[in-house]
N, C-alpha and C. Protein backbone atom coordinates (compact mmCIF):
# COMPACT_ATOMS: atom_id res chain seq x y z
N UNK A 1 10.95 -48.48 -11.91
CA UNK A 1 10.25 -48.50 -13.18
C UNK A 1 9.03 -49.41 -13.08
N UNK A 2 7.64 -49.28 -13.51
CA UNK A 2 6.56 -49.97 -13.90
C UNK A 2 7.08 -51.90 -14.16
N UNK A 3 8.13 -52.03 -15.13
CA UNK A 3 8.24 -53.21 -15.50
C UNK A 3 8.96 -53.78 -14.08
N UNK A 4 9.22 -53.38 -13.62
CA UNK A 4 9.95 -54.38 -13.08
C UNK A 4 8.71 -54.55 -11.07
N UNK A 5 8.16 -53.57 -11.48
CA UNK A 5 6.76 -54.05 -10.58
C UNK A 5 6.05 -55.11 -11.08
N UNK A 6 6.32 -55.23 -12.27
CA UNK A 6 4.94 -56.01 -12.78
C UNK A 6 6.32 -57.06 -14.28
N UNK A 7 7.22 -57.64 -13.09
CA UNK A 7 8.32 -58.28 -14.05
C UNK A 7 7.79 -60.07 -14.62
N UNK A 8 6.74 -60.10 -13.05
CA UNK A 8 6.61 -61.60 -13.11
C UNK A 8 5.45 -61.56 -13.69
N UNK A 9 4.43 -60.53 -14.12
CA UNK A 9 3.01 -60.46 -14.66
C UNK A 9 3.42 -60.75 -15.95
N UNK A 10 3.07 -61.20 -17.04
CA UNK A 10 3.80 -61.20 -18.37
C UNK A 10 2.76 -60.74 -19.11
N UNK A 11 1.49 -60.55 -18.27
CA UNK A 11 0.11 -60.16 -19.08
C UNK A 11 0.02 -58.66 -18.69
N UNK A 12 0.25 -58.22 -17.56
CA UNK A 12 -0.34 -56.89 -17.05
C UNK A 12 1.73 -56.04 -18.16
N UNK A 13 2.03 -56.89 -17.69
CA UNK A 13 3.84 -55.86 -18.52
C UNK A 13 3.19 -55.80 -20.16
N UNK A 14 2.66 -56.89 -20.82
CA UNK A 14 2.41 -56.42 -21.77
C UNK A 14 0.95 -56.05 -22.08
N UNK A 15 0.49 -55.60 -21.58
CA UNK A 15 -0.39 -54.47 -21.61
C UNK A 15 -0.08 -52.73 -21.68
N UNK A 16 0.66 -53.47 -20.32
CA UNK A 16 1.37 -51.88 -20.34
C UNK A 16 1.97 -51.39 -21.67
N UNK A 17 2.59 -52.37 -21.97
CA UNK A 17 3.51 -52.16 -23.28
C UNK A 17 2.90 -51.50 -24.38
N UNK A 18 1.97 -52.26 -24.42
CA UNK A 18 0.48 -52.28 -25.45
C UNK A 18 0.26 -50.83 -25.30
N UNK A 19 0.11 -50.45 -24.27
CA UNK A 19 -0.59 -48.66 -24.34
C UNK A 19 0.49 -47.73 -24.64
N UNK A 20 1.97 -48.40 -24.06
CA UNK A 20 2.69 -47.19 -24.84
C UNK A 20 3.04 -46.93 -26.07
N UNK A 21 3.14 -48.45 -26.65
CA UNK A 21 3.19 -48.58 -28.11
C UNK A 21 2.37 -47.82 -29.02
N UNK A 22 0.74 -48.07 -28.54
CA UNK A 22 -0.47 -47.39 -29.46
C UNK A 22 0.41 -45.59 -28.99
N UNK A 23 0.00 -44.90 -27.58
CA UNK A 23 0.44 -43.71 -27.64
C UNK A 23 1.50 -43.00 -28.23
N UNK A 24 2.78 -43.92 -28.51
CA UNK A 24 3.63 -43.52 -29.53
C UNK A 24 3.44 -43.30 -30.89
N UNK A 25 2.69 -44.65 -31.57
CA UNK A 25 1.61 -44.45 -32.44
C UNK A 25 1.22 -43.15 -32.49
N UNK A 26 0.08 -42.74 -32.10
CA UNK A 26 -0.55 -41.64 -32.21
C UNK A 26 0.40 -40.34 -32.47
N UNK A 27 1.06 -40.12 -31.10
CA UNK A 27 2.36 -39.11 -31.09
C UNK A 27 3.37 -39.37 -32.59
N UNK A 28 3.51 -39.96 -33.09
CA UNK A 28 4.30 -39.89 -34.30
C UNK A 28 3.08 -39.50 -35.61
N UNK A 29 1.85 -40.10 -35.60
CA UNK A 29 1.26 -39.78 -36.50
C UNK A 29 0.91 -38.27 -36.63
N UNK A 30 0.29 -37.50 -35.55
CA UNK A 30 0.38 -35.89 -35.38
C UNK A 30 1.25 -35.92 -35.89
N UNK A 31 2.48 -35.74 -35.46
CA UNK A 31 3.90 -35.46 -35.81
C UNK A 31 3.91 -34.91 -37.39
N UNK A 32 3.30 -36.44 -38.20
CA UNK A 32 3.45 -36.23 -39.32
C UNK A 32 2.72 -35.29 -40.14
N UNK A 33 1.67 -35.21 -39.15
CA UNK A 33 0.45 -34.79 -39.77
C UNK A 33 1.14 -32.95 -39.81
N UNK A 34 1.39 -32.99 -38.78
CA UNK A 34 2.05 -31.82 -38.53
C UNK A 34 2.77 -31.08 -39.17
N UNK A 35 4.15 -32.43 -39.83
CA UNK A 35 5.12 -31.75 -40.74
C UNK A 35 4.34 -31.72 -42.08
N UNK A 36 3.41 -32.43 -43.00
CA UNK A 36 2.52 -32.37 -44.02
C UNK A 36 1.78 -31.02 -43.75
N UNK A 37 1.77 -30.38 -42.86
CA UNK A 37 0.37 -29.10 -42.94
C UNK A 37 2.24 -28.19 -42.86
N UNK A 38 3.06 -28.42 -42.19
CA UNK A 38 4.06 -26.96 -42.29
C UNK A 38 4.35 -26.95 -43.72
N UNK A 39 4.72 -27.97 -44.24
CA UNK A 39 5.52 -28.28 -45.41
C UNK A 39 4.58 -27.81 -46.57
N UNK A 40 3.30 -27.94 -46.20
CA UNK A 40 2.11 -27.58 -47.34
C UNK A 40 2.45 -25.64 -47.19
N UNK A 41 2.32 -25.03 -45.88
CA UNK A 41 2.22 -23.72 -45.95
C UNK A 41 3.63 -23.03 -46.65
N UNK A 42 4.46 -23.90 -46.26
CA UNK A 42 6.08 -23.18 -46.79
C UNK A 42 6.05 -23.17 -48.12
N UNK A 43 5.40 -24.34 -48.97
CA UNK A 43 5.21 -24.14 -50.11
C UNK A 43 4.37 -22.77 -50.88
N UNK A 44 3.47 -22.86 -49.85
CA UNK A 44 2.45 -21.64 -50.65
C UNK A 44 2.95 -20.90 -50.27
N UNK A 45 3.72 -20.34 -49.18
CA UNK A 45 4.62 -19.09 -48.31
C UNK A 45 5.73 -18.83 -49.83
N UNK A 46 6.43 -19.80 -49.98
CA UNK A 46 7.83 -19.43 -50.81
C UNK A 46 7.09 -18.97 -52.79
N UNK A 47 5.85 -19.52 -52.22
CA UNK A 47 5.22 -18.89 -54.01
C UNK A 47 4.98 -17.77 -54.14
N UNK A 48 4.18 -17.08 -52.75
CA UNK A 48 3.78 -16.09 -52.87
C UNK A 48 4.86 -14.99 -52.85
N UNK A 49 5.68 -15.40 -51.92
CA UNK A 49 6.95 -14.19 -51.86
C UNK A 49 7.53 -14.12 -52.87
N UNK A 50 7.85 -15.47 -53.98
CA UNK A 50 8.70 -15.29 -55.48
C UNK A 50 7.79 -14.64 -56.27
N UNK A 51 6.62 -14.91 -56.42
CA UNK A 51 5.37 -14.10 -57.25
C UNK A 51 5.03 -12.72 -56.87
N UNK A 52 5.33 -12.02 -55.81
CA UNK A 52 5.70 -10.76 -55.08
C UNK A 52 6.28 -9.43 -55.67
N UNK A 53 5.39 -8.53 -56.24
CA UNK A 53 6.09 -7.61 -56.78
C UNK A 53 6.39 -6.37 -55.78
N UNK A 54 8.38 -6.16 -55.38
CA UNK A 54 8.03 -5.31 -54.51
C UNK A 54 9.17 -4.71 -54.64
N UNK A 55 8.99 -3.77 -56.65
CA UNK A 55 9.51 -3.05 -56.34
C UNK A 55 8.86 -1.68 -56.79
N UNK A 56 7.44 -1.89 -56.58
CA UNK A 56 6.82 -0.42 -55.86
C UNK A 56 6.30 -0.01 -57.43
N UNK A 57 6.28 -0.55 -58.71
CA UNK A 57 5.94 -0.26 -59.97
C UNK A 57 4.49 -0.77 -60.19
């Protein structure tokens, strides 16, 4: 593993740390961003199909 190359560095380990932290960051924020844009379409998806006239009149 990375840390334990760099066990006695306490500056370069937390650096490292530092970048995975922010990249998790990021990766969770998409994430969210992600479930906010599905969650927006399912809404307009489940309106349109209840507002849906289909029985051919």
């Amino acid at each position: 593993m990375i840390k334990d190359l760099h066990k006695d560095d306490f500056e370069k380990l937390t650096a490292i740390l530092q970048k995975c932290n922010t990249g998790f960051k990021w990766q969770l924020r998409f994430f969210q961003w992600a479930l906010l844009v599905f969650g927006a379409w399912l809404v307009i998806y489940l309106i349109c199909w209840v507002n849906t006239d289909t029985s051919g009149n």
